[in-house]
Protein backbone atom coordinates (compact mmCIF):
# COMPACT_ATOMS: atom_id res chain seq x y z
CA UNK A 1 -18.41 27.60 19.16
CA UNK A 2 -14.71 27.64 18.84
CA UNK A 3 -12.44 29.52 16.69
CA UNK A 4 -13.57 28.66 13.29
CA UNK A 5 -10.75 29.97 10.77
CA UNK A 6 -12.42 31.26 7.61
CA UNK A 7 -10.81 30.58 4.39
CA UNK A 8 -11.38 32.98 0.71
CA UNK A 9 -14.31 31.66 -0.80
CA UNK A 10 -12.77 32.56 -4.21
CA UNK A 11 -9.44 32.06 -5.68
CA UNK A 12 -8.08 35.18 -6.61
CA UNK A 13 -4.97 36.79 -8.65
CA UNK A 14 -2.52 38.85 -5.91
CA UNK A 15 -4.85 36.88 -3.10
CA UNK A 16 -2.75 37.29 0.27
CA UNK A 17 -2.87 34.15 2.18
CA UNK A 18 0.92 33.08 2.02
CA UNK A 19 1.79 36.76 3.12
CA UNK A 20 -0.51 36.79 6.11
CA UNK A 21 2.38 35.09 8.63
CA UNK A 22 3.89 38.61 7.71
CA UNK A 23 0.88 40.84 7.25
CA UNK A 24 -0.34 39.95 11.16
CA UNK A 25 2.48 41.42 12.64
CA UNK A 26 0.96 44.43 12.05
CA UNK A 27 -2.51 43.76 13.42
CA UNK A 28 -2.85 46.07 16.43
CA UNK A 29 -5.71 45.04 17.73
CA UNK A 30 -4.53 44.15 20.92
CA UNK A 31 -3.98 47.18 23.04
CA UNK A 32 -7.89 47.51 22.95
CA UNK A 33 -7.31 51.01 20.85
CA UNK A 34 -7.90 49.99 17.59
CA UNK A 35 -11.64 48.42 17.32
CA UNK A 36 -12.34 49.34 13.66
CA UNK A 37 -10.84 47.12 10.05
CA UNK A 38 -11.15 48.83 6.80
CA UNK A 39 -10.39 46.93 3.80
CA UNK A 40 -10.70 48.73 0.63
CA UNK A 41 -9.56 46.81 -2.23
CA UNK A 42 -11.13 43.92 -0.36
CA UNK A 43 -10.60 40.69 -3.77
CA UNK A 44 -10.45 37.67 -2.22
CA UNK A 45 -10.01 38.89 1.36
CA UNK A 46 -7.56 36.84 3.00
CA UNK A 47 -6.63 39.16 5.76
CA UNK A 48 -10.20 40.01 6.51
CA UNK A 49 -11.29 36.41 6.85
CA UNK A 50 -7.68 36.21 9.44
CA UNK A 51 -9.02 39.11 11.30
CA UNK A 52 -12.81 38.16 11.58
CA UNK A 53 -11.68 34.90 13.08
CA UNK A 54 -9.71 35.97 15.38
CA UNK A 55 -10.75 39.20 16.55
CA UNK A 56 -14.33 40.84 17.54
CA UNK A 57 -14.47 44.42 16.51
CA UNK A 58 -16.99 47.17 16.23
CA UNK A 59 -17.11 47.31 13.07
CA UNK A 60 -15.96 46.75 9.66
CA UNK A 61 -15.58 48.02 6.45
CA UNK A 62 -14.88 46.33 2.73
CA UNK A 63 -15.11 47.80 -0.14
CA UNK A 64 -13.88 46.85 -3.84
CA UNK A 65 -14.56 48.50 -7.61
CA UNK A 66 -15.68 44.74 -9.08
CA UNK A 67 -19.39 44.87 -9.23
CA UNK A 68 -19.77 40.87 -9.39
CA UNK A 69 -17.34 40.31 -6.15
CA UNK A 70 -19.06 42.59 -4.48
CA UNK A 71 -23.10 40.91 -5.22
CA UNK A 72 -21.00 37.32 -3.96
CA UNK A 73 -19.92 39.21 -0.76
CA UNK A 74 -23.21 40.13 -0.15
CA UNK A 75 -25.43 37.31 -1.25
CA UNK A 76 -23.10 35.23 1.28
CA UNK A 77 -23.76 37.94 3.90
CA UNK A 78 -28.12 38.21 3.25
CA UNK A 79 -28.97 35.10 1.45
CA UNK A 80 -26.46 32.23 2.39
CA UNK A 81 -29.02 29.30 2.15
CA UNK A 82 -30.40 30.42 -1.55
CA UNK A 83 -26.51 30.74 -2.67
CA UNK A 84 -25.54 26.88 -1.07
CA UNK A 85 -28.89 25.21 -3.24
CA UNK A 86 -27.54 26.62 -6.50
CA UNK A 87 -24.12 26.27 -5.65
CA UNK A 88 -24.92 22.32 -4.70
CA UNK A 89 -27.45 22.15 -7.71
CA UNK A 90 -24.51 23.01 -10.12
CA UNK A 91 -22.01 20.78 -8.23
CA UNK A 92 -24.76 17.72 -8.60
CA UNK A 93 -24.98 18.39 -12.53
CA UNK A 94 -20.92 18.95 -13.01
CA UNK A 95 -19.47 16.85 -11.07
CA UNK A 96 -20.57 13.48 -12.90
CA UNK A 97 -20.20 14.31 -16.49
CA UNK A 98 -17.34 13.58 -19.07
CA UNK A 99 -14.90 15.98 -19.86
CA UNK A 100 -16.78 16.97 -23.36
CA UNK A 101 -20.26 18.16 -21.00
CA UNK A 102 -18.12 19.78 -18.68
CA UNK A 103 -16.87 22.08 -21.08
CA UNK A 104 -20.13 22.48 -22.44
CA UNK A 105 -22.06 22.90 -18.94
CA UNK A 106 -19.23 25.28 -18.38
CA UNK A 107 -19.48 27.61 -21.32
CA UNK A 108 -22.78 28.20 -21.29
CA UNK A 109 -22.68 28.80 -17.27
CA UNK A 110 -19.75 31.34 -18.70
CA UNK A 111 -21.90 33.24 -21.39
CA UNK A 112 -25.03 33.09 -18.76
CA UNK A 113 -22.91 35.14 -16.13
CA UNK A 114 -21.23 37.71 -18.82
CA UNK A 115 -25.01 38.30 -19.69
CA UNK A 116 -25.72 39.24 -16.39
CA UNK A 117 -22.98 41.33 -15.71
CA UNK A 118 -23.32 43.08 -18.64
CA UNK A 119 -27.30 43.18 -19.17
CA UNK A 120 -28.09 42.92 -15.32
CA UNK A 121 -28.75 46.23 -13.67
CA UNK A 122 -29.71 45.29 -10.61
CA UNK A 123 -26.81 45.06 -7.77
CA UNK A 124 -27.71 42.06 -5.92
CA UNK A 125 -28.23 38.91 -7.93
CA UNK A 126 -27.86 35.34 -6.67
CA UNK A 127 -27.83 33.59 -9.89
CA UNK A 128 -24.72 35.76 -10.75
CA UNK A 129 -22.89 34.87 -6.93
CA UNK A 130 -23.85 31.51 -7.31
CA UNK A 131 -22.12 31.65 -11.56
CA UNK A 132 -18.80 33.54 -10.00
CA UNK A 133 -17.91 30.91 -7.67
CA UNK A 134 -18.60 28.05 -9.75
CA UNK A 135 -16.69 29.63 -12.46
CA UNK A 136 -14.18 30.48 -10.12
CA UNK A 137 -13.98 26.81 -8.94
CA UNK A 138 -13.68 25.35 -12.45
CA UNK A 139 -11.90 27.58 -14.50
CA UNK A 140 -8.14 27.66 -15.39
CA UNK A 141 -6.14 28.40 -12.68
CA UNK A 142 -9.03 29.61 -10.55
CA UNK A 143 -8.28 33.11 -12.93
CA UNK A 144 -10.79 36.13 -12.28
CA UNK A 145 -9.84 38.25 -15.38
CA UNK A 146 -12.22 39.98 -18.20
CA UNK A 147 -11.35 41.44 -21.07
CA UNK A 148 -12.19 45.19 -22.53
CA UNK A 149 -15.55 44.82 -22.96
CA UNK A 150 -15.72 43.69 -19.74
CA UNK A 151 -16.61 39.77 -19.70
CA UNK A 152 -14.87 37.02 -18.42
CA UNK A 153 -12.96 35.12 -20.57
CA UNK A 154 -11.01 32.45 -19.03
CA UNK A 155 -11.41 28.87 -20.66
CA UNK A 156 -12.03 25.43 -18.52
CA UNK A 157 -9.53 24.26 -15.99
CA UNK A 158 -8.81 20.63 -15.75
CA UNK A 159 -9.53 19.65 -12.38
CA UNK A 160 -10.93 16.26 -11.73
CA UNK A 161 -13.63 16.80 -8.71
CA UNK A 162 -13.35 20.59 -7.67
CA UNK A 163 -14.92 21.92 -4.45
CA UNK A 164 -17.90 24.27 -5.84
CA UNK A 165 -20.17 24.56 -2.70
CA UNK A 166 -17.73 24.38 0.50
CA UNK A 167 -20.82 24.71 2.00
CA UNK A 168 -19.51 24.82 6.26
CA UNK A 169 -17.09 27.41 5.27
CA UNK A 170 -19.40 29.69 3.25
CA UNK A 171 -21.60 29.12 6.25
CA UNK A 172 -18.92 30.57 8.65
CA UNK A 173 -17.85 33.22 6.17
CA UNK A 174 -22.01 34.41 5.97
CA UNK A 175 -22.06 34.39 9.80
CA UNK A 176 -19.32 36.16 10.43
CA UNK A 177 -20.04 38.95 7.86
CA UNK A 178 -23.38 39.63 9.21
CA UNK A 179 -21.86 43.15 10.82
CA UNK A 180 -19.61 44.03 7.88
CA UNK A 181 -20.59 46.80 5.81
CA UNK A 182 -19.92 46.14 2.21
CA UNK A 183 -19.63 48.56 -0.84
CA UNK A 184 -19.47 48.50 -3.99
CA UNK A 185 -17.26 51.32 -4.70
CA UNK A 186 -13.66 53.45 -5.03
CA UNK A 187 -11.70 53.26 -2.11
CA UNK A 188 -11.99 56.85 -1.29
CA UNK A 189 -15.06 56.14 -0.27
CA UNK A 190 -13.81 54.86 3.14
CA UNK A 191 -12.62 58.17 4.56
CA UNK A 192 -16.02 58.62 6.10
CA UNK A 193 -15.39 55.37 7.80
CA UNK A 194 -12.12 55.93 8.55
CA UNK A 195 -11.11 57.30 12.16
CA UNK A 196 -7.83 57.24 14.80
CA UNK A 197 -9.79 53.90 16.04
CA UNK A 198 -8.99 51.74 12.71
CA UNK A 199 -6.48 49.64 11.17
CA UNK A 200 -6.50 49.90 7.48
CA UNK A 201 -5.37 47.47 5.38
CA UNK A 202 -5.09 48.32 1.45
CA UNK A 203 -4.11 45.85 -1.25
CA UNK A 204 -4.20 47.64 -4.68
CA UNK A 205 -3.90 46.20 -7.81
CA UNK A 206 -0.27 45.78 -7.88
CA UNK A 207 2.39 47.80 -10.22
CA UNK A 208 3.31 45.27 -13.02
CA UNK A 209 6.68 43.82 -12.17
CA UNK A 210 7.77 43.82 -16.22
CA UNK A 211 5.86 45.03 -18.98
CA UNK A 212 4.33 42.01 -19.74
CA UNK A 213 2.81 41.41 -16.55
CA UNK A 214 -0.11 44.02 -17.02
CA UNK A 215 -2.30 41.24 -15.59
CA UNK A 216 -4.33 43.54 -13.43
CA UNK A 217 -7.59 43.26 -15.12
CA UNK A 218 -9.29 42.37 -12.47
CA UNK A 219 -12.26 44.91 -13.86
CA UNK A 220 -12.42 47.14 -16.91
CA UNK A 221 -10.30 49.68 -15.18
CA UNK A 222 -6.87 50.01 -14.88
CA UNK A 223 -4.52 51.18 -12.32
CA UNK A 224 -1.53 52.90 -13.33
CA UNK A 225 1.28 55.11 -11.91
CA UNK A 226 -1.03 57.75 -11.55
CA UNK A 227 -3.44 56.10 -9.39
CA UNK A 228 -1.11 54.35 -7.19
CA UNK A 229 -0.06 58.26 -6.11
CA UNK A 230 -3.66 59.42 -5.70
CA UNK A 231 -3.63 56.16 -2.87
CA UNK A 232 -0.54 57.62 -1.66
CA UNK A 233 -2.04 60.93 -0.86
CA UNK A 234 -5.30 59.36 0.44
CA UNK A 235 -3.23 56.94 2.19
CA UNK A 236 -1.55 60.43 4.21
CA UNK A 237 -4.70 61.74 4.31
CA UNK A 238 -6.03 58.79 6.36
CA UNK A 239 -2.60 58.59 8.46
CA UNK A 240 -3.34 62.55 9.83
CA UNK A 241 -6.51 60.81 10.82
CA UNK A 242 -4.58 59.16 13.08
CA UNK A 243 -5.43 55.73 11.82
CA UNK A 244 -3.19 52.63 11.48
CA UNK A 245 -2.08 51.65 7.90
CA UNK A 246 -0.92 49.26 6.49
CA UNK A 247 -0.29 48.75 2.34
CA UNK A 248 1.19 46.34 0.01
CA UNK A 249 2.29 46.43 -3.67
CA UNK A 250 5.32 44.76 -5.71
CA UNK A 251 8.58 45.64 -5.74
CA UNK A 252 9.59 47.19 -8.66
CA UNK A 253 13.65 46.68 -7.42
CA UNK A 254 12.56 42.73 -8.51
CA UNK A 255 13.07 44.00 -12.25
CA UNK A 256 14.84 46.58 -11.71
CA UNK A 257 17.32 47.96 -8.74
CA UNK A 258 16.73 51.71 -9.77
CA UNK A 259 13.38 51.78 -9.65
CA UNK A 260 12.47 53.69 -6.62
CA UNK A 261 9.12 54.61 -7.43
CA UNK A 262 7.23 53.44 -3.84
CA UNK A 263 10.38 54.01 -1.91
CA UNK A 264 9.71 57.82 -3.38
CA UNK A 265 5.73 58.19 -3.12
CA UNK A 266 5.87 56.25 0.70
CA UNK A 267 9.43 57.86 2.02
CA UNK A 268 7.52 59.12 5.17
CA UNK A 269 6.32 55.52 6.44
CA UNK A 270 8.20 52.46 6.69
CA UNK A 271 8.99 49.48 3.70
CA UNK A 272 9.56 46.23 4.77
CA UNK A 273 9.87 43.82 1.81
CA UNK A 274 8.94 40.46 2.32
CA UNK A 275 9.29 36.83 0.01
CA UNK A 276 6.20 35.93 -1.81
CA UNK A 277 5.68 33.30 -4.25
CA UNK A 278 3.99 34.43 -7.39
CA UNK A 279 1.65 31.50 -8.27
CA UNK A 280 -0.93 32.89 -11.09
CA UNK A 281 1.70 33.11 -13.97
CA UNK A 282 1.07 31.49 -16.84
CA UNK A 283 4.52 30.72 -17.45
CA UNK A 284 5.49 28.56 -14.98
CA UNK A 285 9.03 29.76 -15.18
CA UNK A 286 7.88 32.89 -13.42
CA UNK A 287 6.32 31.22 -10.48
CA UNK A 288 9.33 32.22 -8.29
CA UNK A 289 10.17 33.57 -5.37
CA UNK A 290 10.18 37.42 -5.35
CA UNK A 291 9.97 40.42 -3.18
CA UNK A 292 6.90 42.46 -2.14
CA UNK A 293 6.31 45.43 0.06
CA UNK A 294 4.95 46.05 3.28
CA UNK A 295 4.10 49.43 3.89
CA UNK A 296 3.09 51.03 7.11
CA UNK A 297 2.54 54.13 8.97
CA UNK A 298 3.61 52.61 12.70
């Protein structure tokens, strides 16, 4: 089997693959040193999906806080074939109807997965993989976002015949995540993972840009000045490990020049900052070109 290149199975807010031309000049894989990935704040998992097809490590780690990303990372890992029959049954039903069932089909596919995210206790649920990518798929703007109580809340996008089983690269994504160990959980939690043999890659929610921009509800909890220091520390805690690291965020000189804050909290490692193109903005006057940081230890 060749080199299949895995794409995100999920749209997602902040996702990374128009950065990863940059990002991959910092893989150091190839000395034959570094045999371990760590991935943290894993989302949509762009850089995970460059690594795993390119590279065959020892292991991996992902991790993320977002209970329902998580259960679709590992229903794709331990019960691929279950997921792609729901995923195709829903396709079947949307894909023919009018508009007016679509947003009808849609809405109650919406209430069915807030129910179980906020009535199911059990951690692994197909029915609620199979609801997050087909909402995913359909809604506006491909938007994961909730609101304080927790359930998703983004209305009907208008696309005419959207993808909701890509079932050959879900395929490819289950095979090759087979050997990946995947938590549901804080990032802290990788320090026992986390050793002078692995590249570490962490993509936190990013520091709003203005004030408006607070979109970081990814999940009910927030991440504010505060927390990006506590990564800071754990990020110099995991450097004295002697592991590689890599970290990105926004720039806060894109709103303003003084603002120093990362420059301050990462003096002793190195800032590159690199173009990005903002796309999820729903003012379209936004979607511009701005900077973004690299962060690294090497």
């Amino acid at each position: 089997m060749g080199k299949t290149q895995l794409k995100p199975f999920l749209k997602w807010a902040g996702g990374k693959s128009q950065l990863l031309s940059e990002i991959e000049n910092y893989y150091p894989f190839d000395n034959g040193e570094i045999t371990k990935y760590a991935e943290p704040f894993i989302g949509g998992g762009a850089v995970l999906f460059d690594i795993l097809s390119r590279y065959n490590l020892e292991a991996v780690y992902i991790s993320d806080i977002n209970a329902e990303l998580i259960n679709t990372y590992r229903i794709i890992r331990d019960d691929i074939d279950g997921l792609i029959e729901m995923l195709m049954d829903m396709q079947n039903i949307f894909i023919p109807m009018n508009t007016e069932d679509r947003k009808i089909y849609y809405l109650a596919k919406r209430e069915r997965f807030n129910d179980l995210k906020v009535n199911g206790d059990e951690s692994i649920n197909i029915e609620k993989a199979a609801l997050m990518i087909f909402l995913n798929k359909t809604c506006f703007n491909g938007l994961f976002r909730v609101n304080k109580k927790g359930l998703f809340n983004v209305p009907i996008g208008a696309y005419k015949n959207p993808m909701i089983c890509d079932k050959e690269n879900l395929q490819a994504v289950s095979e090759k995540l087979q050997n990946v160990t995947i938590v549901c959980g804080d990032y802290r939690e990788s320090a026992t993972f986390i050793d002078d043999s692995t590249f570490v890659y962490f993509d936190p929610p990013y520091r709003p840009i203005t004030d408006t921009a607070s979109f970081t509800a990814y999940t009910e909890v927030l991440f504010n000045d505060e927390e990006q220091l506590e990564l800071a520390k754990f990020v110099d805690s995991m450097h004295k490990k002697g592991a590689k690291v890599v970290i990105s965020n926004s720039d806060p000189k894109n709103s303003n020049t003084e603002d120093d804050f990362f420059d301050n909290i990462y003096s002793s490692h190195k800032i590159k900052r690199v173009e990005a193109t903002r796309m999820i903005n729903c003012n379209s006057e936004a979607r511009g070109k701005i900077k973004e940081l690299l962060i690294s230890n090497y």
